[in-house]
C-alpha atoms as a PDB file:
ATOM      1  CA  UNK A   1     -30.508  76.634  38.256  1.00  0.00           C
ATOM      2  CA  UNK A   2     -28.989  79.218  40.980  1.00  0.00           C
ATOM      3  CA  UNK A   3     -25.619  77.731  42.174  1.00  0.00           C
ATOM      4  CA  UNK A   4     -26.561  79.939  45.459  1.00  0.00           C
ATOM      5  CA  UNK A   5     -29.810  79.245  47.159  1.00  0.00           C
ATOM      6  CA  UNK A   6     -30.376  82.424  49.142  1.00  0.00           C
ATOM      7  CA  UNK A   7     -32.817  81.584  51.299  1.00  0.00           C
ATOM      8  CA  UNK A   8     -30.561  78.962  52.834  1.00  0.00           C
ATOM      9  CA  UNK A   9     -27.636  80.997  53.106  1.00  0.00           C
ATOM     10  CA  UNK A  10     -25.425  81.449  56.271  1.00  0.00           C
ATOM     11  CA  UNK A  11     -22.420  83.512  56.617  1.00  0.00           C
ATOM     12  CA  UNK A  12     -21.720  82.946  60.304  1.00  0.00           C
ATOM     13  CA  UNK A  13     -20.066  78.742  60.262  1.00  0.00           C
ATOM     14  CA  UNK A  14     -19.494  77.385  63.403  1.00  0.00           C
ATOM     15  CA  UNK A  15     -15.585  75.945  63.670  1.00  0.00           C
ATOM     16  CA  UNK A  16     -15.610  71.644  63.577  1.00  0.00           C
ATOM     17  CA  UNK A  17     -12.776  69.438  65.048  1.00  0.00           C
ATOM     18  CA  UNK A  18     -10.575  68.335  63.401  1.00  0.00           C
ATOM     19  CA  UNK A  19     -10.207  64.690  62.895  1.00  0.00           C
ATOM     20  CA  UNK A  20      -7.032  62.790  63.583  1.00  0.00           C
ATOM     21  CA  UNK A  21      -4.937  62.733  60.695  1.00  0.00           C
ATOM     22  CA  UNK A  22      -4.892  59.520  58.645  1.00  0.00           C
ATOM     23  CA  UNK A  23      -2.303  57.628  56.130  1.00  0.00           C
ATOM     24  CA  UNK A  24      -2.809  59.068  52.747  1.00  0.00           C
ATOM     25  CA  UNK A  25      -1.647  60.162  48.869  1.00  0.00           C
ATOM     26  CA  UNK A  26      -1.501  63.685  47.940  1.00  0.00           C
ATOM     27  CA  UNK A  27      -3.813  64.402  45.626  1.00  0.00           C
ATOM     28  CA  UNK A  28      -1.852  67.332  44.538  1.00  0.00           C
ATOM     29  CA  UNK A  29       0.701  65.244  42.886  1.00  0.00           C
ATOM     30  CA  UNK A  30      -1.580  65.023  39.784  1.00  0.00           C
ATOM     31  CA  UNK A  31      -2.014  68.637  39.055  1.00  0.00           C
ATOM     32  CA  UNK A  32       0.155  69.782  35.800  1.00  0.00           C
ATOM     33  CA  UNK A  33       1.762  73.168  35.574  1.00  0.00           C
ATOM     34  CA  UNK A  34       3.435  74.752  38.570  1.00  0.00           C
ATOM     35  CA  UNK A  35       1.591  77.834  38.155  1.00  0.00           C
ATOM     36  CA  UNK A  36      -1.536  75.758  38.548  1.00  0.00           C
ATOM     37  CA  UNK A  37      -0.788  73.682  41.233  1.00  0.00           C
ATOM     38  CA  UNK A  38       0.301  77.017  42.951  1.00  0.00           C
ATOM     39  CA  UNK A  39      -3.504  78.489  41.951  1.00  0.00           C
ATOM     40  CA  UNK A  40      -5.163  75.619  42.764  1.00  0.00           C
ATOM     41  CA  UNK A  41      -3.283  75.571  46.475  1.00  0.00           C
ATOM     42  CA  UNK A  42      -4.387  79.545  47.309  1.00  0.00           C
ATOM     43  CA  UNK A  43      -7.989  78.905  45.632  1.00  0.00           C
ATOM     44  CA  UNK A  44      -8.353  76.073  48.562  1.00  0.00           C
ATOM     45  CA  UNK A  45      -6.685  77.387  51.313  1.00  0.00           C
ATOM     46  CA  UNK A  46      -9.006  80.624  50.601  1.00  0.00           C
ATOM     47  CA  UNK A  47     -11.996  78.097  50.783  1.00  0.00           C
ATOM     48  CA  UNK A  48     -10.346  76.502  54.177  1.00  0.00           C
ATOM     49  CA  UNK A  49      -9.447  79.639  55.792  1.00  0.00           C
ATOM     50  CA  UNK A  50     -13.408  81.067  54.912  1.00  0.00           C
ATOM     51  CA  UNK A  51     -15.231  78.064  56.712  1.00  0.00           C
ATOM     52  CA  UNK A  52     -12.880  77.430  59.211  1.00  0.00           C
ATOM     53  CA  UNK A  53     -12.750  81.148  60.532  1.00  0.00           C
ATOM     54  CA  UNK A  54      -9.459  82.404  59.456  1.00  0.00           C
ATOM     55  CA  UNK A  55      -7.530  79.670  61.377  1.00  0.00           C
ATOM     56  CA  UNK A  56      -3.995  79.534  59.624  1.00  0.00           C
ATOM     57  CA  UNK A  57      -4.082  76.073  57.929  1.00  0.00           C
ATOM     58  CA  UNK A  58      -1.555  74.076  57.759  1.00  0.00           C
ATOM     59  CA  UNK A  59      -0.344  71.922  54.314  1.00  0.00           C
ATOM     60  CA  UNK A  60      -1.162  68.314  56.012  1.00  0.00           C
ATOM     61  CA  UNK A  61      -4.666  69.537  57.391  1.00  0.00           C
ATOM     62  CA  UNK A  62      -5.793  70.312  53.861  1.00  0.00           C
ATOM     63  CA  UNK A  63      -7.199  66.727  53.130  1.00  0.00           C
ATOM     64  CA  UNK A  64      -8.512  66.014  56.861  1.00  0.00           C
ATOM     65  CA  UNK A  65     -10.025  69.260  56.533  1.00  0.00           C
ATOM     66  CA  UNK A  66     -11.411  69.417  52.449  1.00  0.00           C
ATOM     67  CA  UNK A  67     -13.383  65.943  53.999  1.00  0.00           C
ATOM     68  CA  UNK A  68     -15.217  68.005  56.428  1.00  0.00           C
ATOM     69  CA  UNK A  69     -16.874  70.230  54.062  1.00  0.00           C
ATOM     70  CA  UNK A  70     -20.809  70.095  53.147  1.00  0.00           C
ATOM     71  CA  UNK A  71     -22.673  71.450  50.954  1.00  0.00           C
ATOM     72  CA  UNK A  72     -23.971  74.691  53.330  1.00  0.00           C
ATOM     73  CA  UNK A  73     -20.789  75.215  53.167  1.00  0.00           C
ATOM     74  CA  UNK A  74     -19.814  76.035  49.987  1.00  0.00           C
ATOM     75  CA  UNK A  75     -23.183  77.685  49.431  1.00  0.00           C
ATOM     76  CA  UNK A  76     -21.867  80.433  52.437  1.00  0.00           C
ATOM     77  CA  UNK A  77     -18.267  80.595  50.823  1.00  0.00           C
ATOM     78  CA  UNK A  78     -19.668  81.367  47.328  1.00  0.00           C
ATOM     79  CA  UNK A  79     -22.339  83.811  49.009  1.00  0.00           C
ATOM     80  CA  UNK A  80     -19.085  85.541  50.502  1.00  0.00           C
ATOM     81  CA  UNK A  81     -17.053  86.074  46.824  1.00  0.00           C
ATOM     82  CA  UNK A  82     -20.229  87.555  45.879  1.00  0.00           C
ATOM     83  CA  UNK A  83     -21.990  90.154  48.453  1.00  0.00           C
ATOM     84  CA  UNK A  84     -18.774  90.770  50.507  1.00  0.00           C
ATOM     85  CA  UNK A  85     -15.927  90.728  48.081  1.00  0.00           C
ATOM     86  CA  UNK A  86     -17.683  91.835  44.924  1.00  0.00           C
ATOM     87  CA  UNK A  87     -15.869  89.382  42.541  1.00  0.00           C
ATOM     88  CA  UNK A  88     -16.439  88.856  38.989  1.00  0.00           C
ATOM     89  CA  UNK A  89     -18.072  86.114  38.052  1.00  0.00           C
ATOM     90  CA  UNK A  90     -15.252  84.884  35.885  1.00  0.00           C
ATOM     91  CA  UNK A  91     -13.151  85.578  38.777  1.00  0.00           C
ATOM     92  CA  UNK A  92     -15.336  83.186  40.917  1.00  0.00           C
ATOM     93  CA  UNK A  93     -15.647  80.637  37.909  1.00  0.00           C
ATOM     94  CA  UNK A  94     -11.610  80.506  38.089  1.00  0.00           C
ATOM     95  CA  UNK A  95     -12.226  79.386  41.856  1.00  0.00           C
ATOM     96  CA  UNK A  96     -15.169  77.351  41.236  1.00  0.00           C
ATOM     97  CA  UNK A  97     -13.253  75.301  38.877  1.00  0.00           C
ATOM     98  CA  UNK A  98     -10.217  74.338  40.615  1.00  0.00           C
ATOM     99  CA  UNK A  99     -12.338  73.264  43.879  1.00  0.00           C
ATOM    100  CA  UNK A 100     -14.138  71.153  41.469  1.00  0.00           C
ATOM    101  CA  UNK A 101     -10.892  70.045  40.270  1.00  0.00           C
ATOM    102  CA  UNK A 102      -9.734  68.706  43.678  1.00  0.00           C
ATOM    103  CA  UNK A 103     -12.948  67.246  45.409  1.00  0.00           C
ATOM    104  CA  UNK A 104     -13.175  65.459  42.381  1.00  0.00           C
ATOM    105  CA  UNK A 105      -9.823  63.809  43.047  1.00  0.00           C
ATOM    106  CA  UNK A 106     -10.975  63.065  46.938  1.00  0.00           C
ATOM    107  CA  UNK A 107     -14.587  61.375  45.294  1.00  0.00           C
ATOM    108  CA  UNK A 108     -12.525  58.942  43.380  1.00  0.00           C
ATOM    109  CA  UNK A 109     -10.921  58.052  47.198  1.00  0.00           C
ATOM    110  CA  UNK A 110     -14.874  57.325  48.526  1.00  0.00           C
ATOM    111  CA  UNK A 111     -15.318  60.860  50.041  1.00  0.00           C
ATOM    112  CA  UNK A 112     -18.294  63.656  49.884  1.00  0.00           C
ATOM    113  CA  UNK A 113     -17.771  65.879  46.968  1.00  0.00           C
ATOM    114  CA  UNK A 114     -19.879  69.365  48.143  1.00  0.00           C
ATOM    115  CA  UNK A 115     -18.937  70.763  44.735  1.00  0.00           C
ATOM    116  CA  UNK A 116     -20.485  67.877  42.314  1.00  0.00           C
ATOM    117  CA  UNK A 117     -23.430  69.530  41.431  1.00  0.00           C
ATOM    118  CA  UNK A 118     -22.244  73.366  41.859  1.00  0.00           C
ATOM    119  CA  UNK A 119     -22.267  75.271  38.741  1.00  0.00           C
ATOM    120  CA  UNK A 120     -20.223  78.137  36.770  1.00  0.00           C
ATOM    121  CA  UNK A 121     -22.007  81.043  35.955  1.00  0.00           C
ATOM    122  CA  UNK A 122     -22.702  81.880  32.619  1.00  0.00           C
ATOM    123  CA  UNK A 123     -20.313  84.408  31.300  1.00  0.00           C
ATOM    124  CA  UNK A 124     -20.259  86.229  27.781  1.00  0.00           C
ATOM    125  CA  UNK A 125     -16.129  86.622  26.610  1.00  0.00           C
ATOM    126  CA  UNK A 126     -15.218  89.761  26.234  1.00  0.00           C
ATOM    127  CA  UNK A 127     -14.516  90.165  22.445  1.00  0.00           C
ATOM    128  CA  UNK A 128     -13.127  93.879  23.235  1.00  0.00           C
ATOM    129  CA  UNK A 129     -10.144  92.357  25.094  1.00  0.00           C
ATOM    130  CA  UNK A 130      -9.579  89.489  22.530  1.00  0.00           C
ATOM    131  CA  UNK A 131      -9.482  91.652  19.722  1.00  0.00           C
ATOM    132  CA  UNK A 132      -7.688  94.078  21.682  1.00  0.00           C
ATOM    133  CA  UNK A 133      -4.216  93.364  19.846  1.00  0.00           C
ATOM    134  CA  UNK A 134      -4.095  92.436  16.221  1.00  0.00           C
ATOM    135  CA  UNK A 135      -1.182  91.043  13.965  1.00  0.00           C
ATOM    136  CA  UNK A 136      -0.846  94.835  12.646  1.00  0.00           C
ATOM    137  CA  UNK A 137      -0.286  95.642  15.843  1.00  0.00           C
ATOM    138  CA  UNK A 138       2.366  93.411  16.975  1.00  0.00           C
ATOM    139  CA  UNK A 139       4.514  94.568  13.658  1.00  0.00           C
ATOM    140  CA  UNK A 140       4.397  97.698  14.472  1.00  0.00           C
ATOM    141  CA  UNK A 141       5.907  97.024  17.856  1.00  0.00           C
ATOM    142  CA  UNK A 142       8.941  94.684  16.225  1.00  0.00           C
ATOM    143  CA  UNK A 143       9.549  97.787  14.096  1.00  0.00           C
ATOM    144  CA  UNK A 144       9.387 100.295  16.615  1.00  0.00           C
ATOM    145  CA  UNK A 145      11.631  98.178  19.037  1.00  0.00           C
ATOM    146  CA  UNK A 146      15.178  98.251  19.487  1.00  0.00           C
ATOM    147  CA  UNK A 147      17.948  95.994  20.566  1.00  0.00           C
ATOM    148  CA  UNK A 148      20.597  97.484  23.073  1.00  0.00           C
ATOM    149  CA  UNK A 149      21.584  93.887  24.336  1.00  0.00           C
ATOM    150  CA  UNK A 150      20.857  90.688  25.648  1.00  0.00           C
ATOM    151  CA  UNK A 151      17.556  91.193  27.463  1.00  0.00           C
ATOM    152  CA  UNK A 152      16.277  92.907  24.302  1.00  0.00           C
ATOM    153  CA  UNK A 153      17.114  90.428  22.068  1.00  0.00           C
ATOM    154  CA  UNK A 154      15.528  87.919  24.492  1.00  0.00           C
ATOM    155  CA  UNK A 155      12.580  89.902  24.818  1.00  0.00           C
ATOM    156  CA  UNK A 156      12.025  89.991  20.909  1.00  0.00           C
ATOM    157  CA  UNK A 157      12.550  86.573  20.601  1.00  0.00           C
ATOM    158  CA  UNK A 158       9.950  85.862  23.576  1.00  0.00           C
ATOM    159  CA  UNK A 159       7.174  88.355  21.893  1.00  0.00           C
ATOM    160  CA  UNK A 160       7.992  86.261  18.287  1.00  0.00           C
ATOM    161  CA  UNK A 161       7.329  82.320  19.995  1.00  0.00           C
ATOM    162  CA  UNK A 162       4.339  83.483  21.560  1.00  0.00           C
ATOM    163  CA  UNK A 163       3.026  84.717  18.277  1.00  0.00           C
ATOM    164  CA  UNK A 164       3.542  81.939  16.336  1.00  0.00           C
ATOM    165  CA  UNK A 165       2.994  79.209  18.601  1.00  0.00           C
ATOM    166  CA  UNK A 166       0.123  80.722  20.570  1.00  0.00           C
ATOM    167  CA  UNK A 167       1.060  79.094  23.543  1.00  0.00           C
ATOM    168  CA  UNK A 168       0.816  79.829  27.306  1.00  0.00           C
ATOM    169  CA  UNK A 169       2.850  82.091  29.900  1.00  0.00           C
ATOM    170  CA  UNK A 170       3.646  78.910  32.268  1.00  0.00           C
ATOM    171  CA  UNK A 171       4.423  76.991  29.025  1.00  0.00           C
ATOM    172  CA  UNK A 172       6.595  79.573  27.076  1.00  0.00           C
ATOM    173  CA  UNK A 173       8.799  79.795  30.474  1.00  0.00           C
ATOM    174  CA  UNK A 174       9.383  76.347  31.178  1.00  0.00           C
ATOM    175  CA  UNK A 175      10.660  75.583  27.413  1.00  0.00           C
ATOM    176  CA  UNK A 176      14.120  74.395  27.327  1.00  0.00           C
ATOM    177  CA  UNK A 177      16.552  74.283  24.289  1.00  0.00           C
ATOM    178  CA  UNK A 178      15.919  70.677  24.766  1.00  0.00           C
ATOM    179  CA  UNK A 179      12.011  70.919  23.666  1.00  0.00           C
ATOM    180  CA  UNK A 180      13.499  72.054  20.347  1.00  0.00           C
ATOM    181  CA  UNK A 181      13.359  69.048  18.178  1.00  0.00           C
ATOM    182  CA  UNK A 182      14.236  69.162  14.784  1.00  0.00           C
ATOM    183  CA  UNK A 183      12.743  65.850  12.620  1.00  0.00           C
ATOM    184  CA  UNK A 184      14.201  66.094   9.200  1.00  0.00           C
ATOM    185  CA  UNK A 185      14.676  69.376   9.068  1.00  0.00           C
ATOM    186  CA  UNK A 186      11.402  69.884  10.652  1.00  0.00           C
ATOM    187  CA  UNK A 187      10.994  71.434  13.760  1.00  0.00           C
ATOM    188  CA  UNK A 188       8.957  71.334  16.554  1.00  0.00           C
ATOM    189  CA  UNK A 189       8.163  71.936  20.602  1.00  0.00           C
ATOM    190  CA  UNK A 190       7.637  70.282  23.111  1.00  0.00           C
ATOM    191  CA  UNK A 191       5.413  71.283  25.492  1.00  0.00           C
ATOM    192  CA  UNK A 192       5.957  69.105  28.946  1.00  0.00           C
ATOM    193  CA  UNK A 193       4.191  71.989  31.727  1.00  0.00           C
ATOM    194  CA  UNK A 194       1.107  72.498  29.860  1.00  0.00           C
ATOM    195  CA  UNK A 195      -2.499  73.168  31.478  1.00  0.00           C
ATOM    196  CA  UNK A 196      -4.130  69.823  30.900  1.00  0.00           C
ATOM    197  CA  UNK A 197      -0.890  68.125  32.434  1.00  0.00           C
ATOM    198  CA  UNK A 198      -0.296  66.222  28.908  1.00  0.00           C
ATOM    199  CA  UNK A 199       2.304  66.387  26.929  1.00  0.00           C
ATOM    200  CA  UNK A 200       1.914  68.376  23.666  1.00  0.00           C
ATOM    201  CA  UNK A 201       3.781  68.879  20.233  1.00  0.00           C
ATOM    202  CA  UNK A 202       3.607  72.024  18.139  1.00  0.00           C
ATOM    203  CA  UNK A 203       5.160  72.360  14.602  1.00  0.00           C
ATOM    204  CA  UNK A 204       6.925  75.681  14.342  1.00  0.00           C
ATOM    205  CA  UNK A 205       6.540  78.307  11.742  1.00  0.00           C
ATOM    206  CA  UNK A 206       9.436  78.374   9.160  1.00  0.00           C
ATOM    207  CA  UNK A 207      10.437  82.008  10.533  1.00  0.00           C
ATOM    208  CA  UNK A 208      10.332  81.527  14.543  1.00  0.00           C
ATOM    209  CA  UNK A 209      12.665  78.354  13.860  1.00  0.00           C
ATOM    210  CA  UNK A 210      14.989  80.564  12.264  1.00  0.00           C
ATOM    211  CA  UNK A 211      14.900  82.973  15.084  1.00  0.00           C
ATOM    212  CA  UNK A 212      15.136  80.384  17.906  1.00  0.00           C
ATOM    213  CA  UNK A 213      18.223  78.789  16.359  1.00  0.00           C
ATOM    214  CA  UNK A 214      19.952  82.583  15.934  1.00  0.00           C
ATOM    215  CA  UNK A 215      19.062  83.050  19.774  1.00  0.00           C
ATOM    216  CA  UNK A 216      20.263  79.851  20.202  1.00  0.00           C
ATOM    217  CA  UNK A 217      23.687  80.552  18.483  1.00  0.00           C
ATOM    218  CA  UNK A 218      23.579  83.453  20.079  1.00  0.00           C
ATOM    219  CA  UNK A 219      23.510  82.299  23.789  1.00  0.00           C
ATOM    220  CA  UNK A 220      26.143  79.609  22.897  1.00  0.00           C
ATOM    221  CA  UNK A 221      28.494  82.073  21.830  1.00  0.00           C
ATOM    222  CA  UNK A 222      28.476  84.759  24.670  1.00  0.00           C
ATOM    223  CA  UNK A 223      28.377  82.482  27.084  1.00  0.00           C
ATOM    224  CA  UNK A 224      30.672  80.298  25.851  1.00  0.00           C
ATOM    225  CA  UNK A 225      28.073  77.161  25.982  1.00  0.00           C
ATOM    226  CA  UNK A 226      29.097  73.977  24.103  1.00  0.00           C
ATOM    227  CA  UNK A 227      25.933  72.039  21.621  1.00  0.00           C
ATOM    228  CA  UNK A 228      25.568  69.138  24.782  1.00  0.00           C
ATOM    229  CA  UNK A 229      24.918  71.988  27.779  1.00  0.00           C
ATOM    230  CA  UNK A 230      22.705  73.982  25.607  1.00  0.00           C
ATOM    231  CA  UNK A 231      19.898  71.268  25.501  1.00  0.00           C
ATOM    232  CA  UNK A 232      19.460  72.138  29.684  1.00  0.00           C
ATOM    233  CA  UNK A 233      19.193  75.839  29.351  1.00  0.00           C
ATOM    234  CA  UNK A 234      16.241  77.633  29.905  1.00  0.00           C
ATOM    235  CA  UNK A 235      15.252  79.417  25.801  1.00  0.00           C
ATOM    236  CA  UNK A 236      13.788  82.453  28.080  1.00  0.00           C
ATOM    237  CA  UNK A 237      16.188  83.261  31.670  1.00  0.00           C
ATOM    238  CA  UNK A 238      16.387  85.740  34.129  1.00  0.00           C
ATOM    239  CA  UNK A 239      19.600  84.415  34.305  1.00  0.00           C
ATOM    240  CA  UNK A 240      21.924  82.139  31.963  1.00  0.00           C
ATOM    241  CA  UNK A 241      24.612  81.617  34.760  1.00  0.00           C
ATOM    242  CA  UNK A 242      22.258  80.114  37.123  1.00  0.00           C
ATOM    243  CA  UNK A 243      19.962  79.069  34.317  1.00  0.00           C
ATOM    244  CA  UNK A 244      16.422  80.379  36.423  1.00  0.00           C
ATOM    245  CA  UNK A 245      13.835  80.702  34.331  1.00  0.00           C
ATOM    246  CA  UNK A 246      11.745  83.626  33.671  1.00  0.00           C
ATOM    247  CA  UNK A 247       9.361  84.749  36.586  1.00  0.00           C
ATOM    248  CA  UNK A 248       5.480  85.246  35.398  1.00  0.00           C
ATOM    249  CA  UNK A 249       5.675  89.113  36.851  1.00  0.00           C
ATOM    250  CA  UNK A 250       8.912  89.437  34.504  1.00  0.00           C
ATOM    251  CA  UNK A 251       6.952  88.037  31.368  1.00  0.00           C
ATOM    252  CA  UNK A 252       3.817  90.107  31.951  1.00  0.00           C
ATOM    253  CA  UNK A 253       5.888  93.453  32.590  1.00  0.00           C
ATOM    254  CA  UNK A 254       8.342  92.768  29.288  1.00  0.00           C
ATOM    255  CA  UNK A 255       4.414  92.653  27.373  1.00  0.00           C
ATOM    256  CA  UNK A 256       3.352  95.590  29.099  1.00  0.00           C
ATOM    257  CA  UNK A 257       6.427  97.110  27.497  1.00  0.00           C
ATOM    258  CA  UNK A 258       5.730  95.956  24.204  1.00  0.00           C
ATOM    259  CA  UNK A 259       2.291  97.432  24.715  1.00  0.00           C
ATOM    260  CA  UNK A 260       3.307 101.150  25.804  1.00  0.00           C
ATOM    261  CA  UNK A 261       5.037 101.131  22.135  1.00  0.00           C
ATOM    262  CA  UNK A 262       1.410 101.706  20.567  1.00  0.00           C
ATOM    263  CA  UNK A 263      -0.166 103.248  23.628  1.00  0.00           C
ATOM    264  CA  UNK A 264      -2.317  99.429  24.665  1.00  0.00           C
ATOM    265  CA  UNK A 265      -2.339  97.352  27.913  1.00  0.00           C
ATOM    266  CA  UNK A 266      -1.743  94.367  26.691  1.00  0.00           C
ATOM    267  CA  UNK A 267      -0.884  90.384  28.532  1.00  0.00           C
ATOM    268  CA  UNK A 268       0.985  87.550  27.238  1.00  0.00           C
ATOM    269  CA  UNK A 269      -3.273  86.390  27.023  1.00  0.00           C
ATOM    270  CA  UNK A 270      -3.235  89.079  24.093  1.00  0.00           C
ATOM    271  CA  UNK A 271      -0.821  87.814  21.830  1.00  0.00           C
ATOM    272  CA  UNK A 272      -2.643  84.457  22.526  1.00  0.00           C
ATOM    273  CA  UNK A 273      -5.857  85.697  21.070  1.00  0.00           C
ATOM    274  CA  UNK A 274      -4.216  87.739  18.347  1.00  0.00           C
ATOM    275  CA  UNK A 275      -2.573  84.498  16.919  1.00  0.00           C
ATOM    276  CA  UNK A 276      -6.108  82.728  17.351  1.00  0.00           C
ATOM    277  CA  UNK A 277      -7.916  85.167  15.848  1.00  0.00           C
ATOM    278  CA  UNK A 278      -5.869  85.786  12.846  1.00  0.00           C
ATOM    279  CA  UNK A 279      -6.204  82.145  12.421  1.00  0.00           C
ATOM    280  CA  UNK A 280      -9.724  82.275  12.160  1.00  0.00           C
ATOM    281  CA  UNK A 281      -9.572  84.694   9.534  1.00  0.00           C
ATOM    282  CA  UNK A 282      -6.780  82.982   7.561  1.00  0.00           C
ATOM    283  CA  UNK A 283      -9.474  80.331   6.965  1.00  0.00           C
ATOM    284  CA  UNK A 284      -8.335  77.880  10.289  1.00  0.00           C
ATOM    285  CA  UNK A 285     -11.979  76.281  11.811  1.00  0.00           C
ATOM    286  CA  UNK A 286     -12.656  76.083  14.998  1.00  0.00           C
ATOM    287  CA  UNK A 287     -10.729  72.015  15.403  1.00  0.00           C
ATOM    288  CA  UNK A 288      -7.502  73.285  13.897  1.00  0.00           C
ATOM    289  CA  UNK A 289      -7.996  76.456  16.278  1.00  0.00           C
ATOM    290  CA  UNK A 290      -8.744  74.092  19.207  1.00  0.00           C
ATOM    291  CA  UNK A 291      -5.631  71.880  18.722  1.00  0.00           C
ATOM    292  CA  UNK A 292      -3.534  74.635  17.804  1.00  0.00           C
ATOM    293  CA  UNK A 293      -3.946  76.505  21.050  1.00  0.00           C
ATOM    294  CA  UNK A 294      -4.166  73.352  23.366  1.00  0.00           C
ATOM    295  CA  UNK A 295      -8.365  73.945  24.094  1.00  0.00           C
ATOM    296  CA  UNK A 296      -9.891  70.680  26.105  1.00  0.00           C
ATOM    297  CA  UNK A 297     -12.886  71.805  24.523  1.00  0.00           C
ATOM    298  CA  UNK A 298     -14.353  74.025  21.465  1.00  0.00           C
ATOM    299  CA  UNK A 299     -16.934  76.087  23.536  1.00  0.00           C
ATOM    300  CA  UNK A 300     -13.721  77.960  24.538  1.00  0.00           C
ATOM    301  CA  UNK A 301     -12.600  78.443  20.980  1.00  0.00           C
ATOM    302  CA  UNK A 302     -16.030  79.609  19.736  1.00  0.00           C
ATOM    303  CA  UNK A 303     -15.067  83.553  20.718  1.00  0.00           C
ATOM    304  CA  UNK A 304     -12.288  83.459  18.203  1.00  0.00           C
ATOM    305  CA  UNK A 305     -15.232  82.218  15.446  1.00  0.00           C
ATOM    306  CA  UNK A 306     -17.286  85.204  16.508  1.00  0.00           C
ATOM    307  CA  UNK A 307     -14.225  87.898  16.634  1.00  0.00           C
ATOM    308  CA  UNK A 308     -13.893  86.533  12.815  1.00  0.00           C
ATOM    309  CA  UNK A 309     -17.229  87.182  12.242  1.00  0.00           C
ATOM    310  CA  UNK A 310     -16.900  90.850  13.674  1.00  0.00           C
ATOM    311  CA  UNK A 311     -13.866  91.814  11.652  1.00  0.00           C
ATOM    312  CA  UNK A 312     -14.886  90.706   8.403  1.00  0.00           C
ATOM    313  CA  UNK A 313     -17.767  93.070   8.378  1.00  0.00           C
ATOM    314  CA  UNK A 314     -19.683  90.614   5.483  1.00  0.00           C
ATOM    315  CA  UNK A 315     -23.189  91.412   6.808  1.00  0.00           C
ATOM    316  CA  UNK A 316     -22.338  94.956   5.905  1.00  0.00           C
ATOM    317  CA  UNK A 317     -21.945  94.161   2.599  1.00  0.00           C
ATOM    318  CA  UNK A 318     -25.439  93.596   2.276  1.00  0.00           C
ATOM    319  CA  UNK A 319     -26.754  97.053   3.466  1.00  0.00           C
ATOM    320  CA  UNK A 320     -27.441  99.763   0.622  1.00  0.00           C
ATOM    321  CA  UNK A 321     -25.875 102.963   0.671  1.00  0.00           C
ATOM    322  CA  UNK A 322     -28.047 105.697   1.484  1.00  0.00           C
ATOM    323  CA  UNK A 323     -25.637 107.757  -0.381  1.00  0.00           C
ATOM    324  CA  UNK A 324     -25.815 106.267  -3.681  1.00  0.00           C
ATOM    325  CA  UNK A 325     -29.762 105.419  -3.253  1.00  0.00           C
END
């Protein structure tokens, strides 16, 4: 079923009043990570500003305004990504999702949800870019790499934890020497900004917790930082002074970095799927996969399954050799 019915569609939507505003609970205040509630904000006020002919909306109109919205509506905005902007359509799935995301917050509140019954698109994943960067790969950049100071030490450590823990930019950021817990001499993270909004433990690989605790040693002693102020710092700063975390442009440009070292544009989303993907081939199904990278849902872990599938190259096995026939 088209999410668009073109025969219906309208580009031209005449402005409405707005209504007087009423007593009421952000609905924001349930979104998770920072970074998302930040997406989430720019995905709607895009929506807004479309409909309601580029008038500048204001933070407390959102609500008065996300009530006004029909269906015709969100058939002309979508019509819009697609004819006038050219998006991708896992660029307008991205959007798609977080409006679905906060109407179905107003719903629960009694109100018209226009996005109910709108669908994504179906998109294949793009195996090139998630096998794009292998474990190979990122040894060759620790061995090519070299430590003048601080930042490079930091950066090191940075490219190491997202390795072995697979996790997120806006999660690897937020972690604080505090989410280090150590159980018995085993160690683990916490995870309190994560995607779903839930609180998540990950068990750390024997080598990262050695090099977190020699970073950790490390930051103590050239800054002079006693074991009880530690526990607040940031793992990953821009600056230990003021203790501000890394910014997401800072993150994605030390990768890039890493990247030029073997001639590859790669993300912090690389590393991700290198760890995933060398899981799959180390034997890991798709639930240990799934848990291990945070997934709400397997569909999204499948790709990894198939890039396993790729590499391994068994079908070829079967196929003579013309050579020896």
């Amino acid at each position: 079923m088209d999410i668009i019915k073109r025969g219906e569609t309208r580009l031209d939507t005449p402005r409405r009043k707005k209504r007087e505003k009423e007593n009421r609970k952000s609905i924001f205040e349930i979104y998770r990570s920072e970074k998302t509630i930040k997406d989430y904000l720019f995905y709607l006020k895009d929506f807004l500003e479309y409909i309601y002919e580029g008038e500048n909306i204001r933070a407390d109109e959102l609500i008065d305004l996300m009530k006004e919205i029909e269906k015709q509506d969100v058939e002309d905005y979508l019509t819009h990504l697609i004819e006038d902007r050219k998006m991708k359509k896992t660029s307008i799935n991205k959007i798609i999702s977080a409006l679905k995301s906060l109407y179905k917050e107003l719903e629960k509140n009694g109100y018209n949800n226009p996005f109910k019954y709108v669908e994504l698109f179906k998109v294949s994943r793009n195996i090139d870019n998630v096998l794009k960067l292998s474990a190979e790969d990122i040894k060759k950049i620790i061995g090519q790499y070299t430590i003048k100071g601080e930042k490079e030490y930091r950066n090191l450590t940075i490219l190491y934890t997202l390795f072995y823990t697979g996790m997120r930019s806006s999660e690897l950021i937020n972690l604080k020497f505090k989410h280090l817990l150590n159980r018995e001499g085993n160690y683990f993270i916490k995870l309190e900004q994560t995607k779903s909004g839930k609180e998540q433990y990950k068990s750390i690989y024997p080598t990262l917790v050695e090099k977190l605790l020699e970073y950790k040693q490390y930051k103590q002693q050239i800054y002079n930082i006693n074991n009880e102020e530690i526990e607040d710092i940031f793992i990953f700063n821009s600056s230990v002074e003021k203790n501000t975390k890394l910014a997401y442009r800072t993150l994605y440009d030390i990768i890039q970095n890493f990247g030029k070292l073997i001639g590859k544009d790669i993300s912090p989303h690389n590393v991700r799927h290198a760890v995933a993907t060398e899981l799959s081939l180390n034997g890991a199904d798709i639930l240990e996969i799934r848990d291990f990278l945070g997934h709400a849902d397997t569909r999204v872990t499948e790709v990894y399954i198939n890039a396993k599938s790729v590499l391994e190259k068994r079908v070829l096995e079967k196929l003579p050799d013309l050579e020896k026939i």
